[in-house]
PDB file of N, CA and C in Angstrom:
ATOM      1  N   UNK A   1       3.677 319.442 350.485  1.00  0.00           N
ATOM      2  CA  UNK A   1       4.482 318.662 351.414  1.00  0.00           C
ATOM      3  C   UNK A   1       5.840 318.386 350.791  1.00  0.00           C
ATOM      4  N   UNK A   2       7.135 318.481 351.545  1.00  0.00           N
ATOM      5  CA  UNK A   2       8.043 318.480 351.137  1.00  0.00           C
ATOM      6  C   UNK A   2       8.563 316.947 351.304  1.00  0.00           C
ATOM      7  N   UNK A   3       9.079 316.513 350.169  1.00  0.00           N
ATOM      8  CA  UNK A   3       9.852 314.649 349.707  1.00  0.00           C
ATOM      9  C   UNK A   3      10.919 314.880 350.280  1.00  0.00           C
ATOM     10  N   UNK A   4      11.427 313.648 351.264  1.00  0.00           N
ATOM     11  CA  UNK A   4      12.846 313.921 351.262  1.00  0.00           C
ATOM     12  C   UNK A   4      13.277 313.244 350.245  1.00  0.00           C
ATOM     13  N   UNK A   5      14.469 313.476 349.301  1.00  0.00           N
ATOM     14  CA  UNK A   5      14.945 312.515 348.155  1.00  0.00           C
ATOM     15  C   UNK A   5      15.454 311.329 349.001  1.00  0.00           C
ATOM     16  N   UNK A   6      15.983 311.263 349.930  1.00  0.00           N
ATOM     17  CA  UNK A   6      16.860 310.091 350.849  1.00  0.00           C
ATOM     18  C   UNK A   6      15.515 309.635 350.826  1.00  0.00           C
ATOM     19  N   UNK A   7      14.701 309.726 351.365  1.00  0.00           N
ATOM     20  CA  UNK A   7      13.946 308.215 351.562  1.00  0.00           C
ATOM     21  C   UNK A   7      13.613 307.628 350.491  1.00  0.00           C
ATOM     22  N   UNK A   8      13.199 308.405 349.382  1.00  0.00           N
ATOM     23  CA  UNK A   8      12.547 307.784 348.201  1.00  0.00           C
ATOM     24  C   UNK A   8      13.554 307.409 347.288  1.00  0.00           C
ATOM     25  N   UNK A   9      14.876 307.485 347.561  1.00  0.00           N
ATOM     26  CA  UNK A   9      16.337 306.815 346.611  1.00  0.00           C
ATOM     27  C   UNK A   9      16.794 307.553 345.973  1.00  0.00           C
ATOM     28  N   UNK A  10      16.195 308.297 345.579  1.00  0.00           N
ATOM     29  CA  UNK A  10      16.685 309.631 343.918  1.00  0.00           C
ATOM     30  C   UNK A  10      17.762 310.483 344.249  1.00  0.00           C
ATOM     31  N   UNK A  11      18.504 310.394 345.301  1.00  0.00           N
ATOM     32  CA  UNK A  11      19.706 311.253 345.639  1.00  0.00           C
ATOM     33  C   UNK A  11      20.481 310.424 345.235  1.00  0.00           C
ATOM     34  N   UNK A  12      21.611 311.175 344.686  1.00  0.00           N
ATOM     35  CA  UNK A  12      22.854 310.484 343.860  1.00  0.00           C
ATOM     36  C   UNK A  12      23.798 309.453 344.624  1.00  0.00           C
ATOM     37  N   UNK A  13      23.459 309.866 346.237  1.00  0.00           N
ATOM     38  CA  UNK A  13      24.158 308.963 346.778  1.00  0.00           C
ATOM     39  C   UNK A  13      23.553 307.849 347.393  1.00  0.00           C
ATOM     40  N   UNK A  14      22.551 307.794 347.014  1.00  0.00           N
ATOM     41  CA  UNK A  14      21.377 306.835 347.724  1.00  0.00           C
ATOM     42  C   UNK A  14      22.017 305.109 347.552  1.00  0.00           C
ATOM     43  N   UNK A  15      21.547 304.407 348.378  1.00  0.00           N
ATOM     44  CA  UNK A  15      21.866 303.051 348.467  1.00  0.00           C
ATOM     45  C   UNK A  15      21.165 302.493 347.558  1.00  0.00           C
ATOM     46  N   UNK A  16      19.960 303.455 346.946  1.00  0.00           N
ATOM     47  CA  UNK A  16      19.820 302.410 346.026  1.00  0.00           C
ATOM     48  C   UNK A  16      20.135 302.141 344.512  1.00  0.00           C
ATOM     49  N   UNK A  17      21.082 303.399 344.339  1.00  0.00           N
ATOM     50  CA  UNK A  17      21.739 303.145 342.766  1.00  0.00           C
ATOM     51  C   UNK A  17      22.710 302.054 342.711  1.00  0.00           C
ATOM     52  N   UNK A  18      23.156 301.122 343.452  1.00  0.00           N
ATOM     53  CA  UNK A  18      23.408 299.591 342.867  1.00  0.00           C
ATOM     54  C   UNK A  18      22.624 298.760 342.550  1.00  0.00           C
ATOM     55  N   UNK A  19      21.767 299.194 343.068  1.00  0.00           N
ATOM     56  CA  UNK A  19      20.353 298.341 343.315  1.00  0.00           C
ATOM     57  C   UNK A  19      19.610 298.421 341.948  1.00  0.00           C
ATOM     58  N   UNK A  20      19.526 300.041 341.372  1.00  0.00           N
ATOM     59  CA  UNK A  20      19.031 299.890 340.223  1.00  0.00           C
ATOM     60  C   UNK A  20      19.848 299.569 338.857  1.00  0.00           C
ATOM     61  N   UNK A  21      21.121 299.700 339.303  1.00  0.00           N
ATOM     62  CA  UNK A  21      22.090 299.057 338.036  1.00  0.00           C
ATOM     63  C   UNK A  21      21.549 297.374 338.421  1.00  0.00           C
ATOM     64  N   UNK A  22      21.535 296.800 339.077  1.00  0.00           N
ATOM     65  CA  UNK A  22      21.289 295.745 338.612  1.00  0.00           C
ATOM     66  C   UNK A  22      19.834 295.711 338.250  1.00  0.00           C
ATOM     67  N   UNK A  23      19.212 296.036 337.931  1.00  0.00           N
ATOM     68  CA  UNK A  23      18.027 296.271 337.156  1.00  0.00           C
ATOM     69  C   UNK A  23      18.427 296.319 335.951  1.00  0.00           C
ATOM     70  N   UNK A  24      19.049 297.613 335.658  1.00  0.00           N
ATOM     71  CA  UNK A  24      19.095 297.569 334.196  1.00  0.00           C
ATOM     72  C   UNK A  24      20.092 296.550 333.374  1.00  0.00           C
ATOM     73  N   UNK A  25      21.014 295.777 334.404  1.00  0.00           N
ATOM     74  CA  UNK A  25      21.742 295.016 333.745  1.00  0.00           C
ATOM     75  C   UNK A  25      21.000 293.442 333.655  1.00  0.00           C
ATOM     76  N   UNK A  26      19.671 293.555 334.438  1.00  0.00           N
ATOM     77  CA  UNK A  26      18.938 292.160 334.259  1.00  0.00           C
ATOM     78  C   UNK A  26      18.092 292.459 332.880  1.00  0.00           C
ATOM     79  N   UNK A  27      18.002 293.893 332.845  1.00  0.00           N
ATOM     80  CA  UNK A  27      17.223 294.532 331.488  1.00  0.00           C
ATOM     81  C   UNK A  27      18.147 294.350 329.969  1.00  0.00           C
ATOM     82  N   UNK A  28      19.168 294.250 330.443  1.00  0.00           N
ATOM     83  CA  UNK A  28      20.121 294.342 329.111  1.00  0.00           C
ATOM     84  C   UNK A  28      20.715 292.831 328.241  1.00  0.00           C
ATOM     85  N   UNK A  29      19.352 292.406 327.887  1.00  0.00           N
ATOM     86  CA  UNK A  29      19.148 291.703 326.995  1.00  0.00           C
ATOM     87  C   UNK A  29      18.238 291.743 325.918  1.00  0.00           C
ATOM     88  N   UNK A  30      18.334 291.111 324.785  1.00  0.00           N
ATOM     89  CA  UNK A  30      17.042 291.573 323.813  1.00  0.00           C
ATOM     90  C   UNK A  30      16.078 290.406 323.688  1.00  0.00           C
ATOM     91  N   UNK A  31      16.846 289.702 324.284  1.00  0.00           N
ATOM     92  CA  UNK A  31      15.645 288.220 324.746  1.00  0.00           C
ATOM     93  C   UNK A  31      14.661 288.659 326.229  1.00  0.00           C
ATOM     94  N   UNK A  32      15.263 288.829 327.203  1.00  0.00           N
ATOM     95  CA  UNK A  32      14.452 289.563 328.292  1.00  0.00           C
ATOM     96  C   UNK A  32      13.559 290.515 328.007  1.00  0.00           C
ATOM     97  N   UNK A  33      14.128 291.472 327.119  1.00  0.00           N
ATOM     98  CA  UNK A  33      13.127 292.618 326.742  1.00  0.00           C
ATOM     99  C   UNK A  33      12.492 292.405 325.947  1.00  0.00           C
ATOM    100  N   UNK A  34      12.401 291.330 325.100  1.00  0.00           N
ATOM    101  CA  UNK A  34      11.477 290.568 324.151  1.00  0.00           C
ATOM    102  C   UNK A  34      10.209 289.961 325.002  1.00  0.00           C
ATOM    103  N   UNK A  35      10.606 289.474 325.704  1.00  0.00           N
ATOM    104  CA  UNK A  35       9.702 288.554 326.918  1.00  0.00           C
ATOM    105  C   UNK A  35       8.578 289.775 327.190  1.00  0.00           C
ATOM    106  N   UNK A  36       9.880 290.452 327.927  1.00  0.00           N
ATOM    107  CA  UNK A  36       8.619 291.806 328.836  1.00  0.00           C
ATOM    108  C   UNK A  36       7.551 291.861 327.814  1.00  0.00           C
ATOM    109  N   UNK A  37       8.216 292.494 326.956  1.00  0.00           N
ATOM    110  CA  UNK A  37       6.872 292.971 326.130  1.00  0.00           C
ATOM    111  C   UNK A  37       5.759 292.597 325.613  1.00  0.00           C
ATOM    112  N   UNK A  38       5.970 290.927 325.533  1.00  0.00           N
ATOM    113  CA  UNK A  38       5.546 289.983 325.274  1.00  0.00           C
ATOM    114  C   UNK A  38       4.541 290.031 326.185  1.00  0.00           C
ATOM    115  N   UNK A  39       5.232 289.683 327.682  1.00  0.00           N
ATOM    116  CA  UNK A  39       3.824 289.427 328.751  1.00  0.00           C
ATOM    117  C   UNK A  39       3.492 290.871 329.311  1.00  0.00           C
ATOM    118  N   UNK A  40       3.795 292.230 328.898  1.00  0.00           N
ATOM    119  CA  UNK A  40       2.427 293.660 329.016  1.00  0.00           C
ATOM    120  C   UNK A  40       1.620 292.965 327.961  1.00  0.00           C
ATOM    121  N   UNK A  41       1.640 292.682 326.973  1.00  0.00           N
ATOM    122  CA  UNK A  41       0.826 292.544 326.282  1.00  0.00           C
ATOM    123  C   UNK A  41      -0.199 291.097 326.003  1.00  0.00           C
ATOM    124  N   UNK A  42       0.029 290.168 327.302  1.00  0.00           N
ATOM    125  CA  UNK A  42      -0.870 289.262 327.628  1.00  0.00           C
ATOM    126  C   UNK A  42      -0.625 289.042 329.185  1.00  0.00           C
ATOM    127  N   UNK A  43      -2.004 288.828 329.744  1.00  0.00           N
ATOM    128  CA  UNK A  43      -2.148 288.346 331.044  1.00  0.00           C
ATOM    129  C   UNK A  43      -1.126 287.710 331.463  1.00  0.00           C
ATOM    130  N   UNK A  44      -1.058 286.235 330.991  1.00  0.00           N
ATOM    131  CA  UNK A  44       0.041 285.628 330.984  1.00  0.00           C
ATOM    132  C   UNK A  44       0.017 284.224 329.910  1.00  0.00           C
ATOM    133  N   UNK A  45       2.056 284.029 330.492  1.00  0.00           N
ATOM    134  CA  UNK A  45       2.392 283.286 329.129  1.00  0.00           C
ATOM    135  C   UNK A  45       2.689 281.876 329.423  1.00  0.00           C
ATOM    136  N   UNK A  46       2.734 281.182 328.522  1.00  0.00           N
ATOM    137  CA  UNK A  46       3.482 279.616 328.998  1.00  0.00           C
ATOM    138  C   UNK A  46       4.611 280.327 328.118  1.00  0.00           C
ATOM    139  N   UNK A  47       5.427 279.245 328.801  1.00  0.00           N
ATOM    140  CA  UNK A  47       7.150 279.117 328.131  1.00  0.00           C
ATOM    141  C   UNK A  47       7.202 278.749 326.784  1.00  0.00           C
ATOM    142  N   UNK A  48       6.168 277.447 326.228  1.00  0.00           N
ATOM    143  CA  UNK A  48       6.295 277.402 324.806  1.00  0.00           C
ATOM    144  C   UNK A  48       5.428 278.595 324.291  1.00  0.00           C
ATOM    145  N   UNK A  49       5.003 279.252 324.525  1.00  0.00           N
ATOM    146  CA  UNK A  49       3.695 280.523 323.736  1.00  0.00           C
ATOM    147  C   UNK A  49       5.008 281.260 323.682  1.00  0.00           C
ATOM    148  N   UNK A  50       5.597 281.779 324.679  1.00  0.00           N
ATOM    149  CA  UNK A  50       6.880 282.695 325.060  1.00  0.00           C
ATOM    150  C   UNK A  50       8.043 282.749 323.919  1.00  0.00           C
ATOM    151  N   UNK A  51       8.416 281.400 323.687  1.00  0.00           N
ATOM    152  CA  UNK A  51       9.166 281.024 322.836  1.00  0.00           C
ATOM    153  C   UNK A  51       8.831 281.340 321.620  1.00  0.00           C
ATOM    154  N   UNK A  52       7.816 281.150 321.144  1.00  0.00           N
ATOM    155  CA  UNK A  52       7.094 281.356 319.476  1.00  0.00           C
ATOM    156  C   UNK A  52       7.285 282.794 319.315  1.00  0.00           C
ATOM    157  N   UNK A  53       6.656 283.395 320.431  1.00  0.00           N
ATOM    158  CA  UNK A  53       6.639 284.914 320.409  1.00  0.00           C
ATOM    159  C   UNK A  53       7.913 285.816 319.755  1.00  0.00           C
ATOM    160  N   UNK A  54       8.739 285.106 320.683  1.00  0.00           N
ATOM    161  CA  UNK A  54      10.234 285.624 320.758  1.00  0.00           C
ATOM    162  C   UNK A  54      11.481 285.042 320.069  1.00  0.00           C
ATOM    163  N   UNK A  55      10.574 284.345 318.933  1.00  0.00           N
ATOM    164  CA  UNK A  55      11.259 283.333 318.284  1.00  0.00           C
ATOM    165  C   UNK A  55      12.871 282.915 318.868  1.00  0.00           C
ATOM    166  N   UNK A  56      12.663 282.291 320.441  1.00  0.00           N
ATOM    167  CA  UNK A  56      14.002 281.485 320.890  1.00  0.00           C
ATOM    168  C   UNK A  56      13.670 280.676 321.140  1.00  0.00           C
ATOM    169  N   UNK A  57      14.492 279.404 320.937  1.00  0.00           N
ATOM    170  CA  UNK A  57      14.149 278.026 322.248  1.00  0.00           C
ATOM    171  C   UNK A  57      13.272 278.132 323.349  1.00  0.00           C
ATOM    172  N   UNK A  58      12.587 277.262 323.665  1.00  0.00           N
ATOM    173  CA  UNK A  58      11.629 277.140 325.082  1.00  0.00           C
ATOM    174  C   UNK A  58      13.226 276.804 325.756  1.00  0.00           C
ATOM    175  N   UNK A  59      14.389 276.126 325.668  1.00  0.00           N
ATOM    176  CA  UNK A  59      15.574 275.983 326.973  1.00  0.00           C
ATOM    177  C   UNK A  59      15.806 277.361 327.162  1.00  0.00           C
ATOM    178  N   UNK A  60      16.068 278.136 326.250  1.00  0.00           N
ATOM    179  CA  UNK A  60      16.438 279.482 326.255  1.00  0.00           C
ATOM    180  C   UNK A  60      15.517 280.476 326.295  1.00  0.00           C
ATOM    181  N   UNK A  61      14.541 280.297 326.661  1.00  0.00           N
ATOM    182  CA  UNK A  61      13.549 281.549 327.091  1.00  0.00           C
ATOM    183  C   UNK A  61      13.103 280.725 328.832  1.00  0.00           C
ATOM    184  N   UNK A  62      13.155 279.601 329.157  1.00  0.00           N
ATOM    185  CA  UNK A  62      13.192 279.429 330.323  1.00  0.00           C
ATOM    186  C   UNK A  62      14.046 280.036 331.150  1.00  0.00           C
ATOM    187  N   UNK A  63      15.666 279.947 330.806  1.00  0.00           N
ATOM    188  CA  UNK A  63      16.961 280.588 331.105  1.00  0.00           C
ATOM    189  C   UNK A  63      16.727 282.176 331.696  1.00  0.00           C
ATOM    190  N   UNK A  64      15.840 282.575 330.317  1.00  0.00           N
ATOM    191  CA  UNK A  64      15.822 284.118 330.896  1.00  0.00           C
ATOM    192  C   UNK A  64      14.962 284.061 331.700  1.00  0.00           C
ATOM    193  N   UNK A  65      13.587 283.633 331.671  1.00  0.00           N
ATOM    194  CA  UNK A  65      12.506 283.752 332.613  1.00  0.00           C
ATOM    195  C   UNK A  65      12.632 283.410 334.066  1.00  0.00           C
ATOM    196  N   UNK A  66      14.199 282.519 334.087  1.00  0.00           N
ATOM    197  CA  UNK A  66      14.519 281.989 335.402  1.00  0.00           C
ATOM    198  C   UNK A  66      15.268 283.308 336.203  1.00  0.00           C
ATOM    199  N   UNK A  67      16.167 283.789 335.518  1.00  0.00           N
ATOM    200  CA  UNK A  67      16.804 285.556 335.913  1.00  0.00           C
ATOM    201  C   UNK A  67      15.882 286.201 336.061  1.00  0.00           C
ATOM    202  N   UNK A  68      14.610 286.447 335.018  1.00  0.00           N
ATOM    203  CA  UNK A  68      13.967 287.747 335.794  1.00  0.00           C
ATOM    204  C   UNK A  68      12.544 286.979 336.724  1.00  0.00           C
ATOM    205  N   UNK A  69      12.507 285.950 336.628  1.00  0.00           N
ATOM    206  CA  UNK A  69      11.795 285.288 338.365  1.00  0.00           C
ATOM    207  C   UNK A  69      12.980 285.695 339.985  1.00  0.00           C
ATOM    208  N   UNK A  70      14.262 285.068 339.535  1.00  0.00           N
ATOM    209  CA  UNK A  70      15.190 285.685 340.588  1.00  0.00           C
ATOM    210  C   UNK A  70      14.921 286.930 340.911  1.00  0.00           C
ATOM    211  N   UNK A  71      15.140 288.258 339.707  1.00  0.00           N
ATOM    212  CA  UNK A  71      14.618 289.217 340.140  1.00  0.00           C
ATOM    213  C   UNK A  71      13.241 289.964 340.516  1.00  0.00           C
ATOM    214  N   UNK A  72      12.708 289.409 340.566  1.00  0.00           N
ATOM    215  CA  UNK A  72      10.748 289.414 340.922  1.00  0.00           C
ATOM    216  C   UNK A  72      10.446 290.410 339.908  1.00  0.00           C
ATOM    217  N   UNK A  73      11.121 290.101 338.485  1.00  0.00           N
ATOM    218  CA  UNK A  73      10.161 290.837 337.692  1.00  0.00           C
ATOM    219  C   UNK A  73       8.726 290.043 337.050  1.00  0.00           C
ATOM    220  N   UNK A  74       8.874 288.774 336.722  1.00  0.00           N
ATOM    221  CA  UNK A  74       8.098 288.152 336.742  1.00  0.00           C
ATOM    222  C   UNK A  74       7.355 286.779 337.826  1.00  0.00           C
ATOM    223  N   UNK A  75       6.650 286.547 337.744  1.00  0.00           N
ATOM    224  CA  UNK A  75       6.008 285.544 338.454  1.00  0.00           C
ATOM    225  C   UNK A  75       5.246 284.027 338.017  1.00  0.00           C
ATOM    226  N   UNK A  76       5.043 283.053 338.705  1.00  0.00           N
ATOM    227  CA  UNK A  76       4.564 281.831 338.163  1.00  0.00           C
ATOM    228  C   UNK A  76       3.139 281.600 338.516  1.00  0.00           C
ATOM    229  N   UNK A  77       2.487 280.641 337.374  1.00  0.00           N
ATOM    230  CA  UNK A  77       1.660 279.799 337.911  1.00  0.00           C
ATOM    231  C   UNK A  77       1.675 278.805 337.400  1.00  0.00           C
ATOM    232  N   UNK A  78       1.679 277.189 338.100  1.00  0.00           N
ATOM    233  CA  UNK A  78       1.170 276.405 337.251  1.00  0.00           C
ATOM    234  C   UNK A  78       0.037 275.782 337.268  1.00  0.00           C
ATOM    235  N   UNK A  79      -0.328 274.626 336.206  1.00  0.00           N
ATOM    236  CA  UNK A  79      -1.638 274.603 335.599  1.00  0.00           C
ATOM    237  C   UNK A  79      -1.338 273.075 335.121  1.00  0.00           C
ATOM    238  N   UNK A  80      -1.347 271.994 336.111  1.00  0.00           N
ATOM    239  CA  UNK A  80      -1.021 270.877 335.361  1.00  0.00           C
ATOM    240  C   UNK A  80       0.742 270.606 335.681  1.00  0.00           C
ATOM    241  N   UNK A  81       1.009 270.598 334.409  1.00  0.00           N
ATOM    242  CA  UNK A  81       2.781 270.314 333.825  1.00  0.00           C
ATOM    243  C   UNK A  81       3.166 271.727 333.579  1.00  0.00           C
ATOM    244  N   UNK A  82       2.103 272.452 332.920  1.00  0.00           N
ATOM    245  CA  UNK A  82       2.804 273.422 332.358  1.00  0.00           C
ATOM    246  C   UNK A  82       2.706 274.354 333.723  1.00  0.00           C
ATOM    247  N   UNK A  83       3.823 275.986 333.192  1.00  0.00           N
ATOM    248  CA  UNK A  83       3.847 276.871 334.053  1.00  0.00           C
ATOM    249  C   UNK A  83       3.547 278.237 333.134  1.00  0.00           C
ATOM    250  N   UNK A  84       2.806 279.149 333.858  1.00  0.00           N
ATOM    251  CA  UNK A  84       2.857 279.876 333.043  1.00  0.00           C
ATOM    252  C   UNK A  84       3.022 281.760 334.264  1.00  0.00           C
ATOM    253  N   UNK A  85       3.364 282.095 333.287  1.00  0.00           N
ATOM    254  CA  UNK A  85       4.414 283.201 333.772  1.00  0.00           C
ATOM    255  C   UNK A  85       3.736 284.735 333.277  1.00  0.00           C
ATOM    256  N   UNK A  86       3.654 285.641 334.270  1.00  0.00           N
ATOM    257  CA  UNK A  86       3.068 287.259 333.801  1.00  0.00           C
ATOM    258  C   UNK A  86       4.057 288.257 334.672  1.00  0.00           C
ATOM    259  N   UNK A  87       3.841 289.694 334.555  1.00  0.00           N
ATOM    260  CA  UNK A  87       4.741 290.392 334.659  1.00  0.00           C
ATOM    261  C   UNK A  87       3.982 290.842 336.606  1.00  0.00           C
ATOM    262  N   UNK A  88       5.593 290.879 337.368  1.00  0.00           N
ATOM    263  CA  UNK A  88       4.827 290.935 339.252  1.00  0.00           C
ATOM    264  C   UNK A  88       4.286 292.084 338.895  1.00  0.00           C
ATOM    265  N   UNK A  89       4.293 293.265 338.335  1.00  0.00           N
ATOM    266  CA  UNK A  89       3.994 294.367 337.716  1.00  0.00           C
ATOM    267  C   UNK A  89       4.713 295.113 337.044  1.00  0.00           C
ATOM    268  N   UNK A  90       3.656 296.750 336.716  1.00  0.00           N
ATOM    269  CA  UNK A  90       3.996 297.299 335.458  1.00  0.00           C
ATOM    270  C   UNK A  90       5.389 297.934 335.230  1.00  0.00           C
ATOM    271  N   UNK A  91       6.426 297.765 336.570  1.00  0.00           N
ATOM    272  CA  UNK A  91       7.378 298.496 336.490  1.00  0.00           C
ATOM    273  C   UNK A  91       8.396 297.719 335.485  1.00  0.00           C
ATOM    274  N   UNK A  92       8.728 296.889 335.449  1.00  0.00           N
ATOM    275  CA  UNK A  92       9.703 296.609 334.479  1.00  0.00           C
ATOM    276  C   UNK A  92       9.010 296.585 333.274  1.00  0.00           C
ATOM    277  N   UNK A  93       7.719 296.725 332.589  1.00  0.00           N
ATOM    278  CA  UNK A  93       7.081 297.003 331.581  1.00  0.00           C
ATOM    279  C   UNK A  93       7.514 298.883 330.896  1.00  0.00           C
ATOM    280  N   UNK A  94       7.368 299.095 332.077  1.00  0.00           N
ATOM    281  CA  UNK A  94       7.365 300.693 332.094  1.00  0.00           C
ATOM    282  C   UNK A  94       9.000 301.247 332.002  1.00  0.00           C
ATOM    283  N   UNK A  95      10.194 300.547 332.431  1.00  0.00           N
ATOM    284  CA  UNK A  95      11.285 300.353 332.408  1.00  0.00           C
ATOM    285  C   UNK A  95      11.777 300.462 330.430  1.00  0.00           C
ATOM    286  N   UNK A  96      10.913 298.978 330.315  1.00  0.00           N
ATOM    287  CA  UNK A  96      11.478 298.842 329.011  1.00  0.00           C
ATOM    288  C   UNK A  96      10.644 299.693 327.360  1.00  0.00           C
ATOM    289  N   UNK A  97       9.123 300.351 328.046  1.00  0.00           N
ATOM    290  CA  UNK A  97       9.079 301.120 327.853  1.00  0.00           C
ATOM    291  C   UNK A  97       9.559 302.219 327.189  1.00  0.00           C
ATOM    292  N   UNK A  98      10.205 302.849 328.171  1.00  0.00           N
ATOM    293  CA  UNK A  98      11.049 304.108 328.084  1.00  0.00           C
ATOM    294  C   UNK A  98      12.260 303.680 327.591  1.00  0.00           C
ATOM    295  N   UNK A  99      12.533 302.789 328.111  1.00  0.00           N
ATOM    296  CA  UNK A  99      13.776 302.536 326.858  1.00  0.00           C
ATOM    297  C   UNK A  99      13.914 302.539 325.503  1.00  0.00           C
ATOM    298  N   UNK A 100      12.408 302.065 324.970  1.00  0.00           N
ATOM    299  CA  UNK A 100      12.489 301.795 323.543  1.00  0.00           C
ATOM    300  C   UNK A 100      12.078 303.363 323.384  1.00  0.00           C
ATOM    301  N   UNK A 101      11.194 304.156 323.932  1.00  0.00           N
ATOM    302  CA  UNK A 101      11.182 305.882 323.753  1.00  0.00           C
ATOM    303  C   UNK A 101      12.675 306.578 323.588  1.00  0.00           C
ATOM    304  N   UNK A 102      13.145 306.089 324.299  1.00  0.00           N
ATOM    305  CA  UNK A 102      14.477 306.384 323.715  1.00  0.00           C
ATOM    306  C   UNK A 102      15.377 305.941 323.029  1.00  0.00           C
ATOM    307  N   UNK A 103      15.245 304.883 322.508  1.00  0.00           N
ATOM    308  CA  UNK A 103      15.657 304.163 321.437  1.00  0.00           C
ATOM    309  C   UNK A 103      15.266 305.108 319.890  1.00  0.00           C
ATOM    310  N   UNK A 104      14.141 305.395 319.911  1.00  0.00           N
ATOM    311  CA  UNK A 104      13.391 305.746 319.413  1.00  0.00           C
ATOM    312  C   UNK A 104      13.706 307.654 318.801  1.00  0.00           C
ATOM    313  N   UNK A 105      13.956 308.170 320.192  1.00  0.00           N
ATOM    314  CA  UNK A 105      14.444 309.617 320.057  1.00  0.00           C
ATOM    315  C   UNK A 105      15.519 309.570 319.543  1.00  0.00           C
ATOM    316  N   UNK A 106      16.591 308.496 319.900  1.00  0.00           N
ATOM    317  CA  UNK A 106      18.346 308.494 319.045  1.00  0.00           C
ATOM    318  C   UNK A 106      18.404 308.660 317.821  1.00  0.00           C
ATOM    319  N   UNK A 107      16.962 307.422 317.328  1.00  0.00           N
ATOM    320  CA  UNK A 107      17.224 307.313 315.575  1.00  0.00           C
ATOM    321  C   UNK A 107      16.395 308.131 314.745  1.00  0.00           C
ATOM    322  N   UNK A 108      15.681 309.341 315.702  1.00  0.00           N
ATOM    323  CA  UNK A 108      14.842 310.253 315.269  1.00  0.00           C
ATOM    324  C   UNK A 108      13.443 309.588 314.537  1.00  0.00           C
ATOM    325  N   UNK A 109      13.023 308.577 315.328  1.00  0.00           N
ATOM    326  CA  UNK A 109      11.362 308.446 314.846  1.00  0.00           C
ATOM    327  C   UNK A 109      10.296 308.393 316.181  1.00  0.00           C
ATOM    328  N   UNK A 110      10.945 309.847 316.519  1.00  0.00           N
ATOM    329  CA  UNK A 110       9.670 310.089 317.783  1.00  0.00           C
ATOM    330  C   UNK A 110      10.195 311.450 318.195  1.00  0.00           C
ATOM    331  N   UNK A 111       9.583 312.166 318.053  1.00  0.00           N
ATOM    332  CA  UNK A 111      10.121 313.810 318.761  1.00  0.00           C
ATOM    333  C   UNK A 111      10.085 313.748 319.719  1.00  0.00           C
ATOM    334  N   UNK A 112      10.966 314.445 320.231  1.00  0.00           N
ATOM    335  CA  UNK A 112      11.558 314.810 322.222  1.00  0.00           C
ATOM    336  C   UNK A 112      10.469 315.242 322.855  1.00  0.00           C
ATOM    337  N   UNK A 113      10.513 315.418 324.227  1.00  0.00           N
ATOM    338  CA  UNK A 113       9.166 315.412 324.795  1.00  0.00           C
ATOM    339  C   UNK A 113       9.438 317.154 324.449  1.00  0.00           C
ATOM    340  N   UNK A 114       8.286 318.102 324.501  1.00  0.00           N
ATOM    341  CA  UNK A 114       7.335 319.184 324.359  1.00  0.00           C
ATOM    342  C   UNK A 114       7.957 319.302 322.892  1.00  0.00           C
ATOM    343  N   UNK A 115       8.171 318.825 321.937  1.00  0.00           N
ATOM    344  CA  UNK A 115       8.513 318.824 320.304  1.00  0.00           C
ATOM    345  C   UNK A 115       6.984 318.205 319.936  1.00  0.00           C
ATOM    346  N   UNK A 116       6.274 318.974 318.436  1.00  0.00           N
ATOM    347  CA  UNK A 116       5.128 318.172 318.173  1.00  0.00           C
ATOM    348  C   UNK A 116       5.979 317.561 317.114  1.00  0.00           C
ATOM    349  N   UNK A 117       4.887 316.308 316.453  1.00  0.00           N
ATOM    350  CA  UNK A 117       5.789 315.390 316.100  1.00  0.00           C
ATOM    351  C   UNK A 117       5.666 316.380 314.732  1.00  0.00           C
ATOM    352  N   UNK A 118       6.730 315.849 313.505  1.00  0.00           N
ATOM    353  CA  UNK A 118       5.935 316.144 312.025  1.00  0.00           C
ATOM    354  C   UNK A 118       5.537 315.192 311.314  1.00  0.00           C
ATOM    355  N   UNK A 119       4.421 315.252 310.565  1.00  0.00           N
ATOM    356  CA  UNK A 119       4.049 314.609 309.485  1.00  0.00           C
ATOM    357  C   UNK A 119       4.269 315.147 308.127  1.00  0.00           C
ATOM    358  N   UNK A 120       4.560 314.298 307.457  1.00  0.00           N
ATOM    359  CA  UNK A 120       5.071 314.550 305.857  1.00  0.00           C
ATOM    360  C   UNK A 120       3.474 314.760 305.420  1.00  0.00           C
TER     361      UNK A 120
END
């Protein structure tokens, strides 16, 4: 079956490449991307657990958690006083992800995809 690229966005002129720059510019922090990774790797977080994690302020990891709630990358619950916060899903996990894969390919400690890796 044939995709049209227009519906699914991936054409260069698609409406939705503003849409995904602001993605990556809600991504382009190392406190945000600290977070993410933080909550793939637990169900979910309170703001002070968050903080320890990511060694910042609970004011300043609220700050970010409040930007990527705006952007529905994450979500709430609370429990009492406290609130605690997990990822709406795996896509901005998977986002930052691949970012660090390529972080990773720049400084040469991960071979390019169909490269096997070497071991010394």
């Amino acid at each position: 079956m044939h995709l049209n690229k227009q519906v699914c966005g991936l054409d260069p002129d698609s409406e939705y490449v503003e849409l995904a720059v602001e993605v990556f510019a809600m991504l382009a922090d190392p406190t945000r991307i600290r977070i993410i990774l933080a909550l793939k790797n637990a169900e979910e977080m309170s703001v002070n657990h968050l903080a320890d994690v990511v060694d910042k302020s609970a004011a300043s990891v609220s700050q970010h958690l409040a930007k990527l709630r705006l952007s529905r990358m994450v979500q709430t619950r609370r429990e009492g006083t406290t609130v605690f916060y997990r990822l709406t899903d795996e896509d901005a996990s998977e986002l930052v992800i691949d970012a660090i894969k390529q972080a990773e390919h720049v400084v040469g400690y991960a071979p390019h995809h169909g490269e096997e890796e070497v071991t010394a």
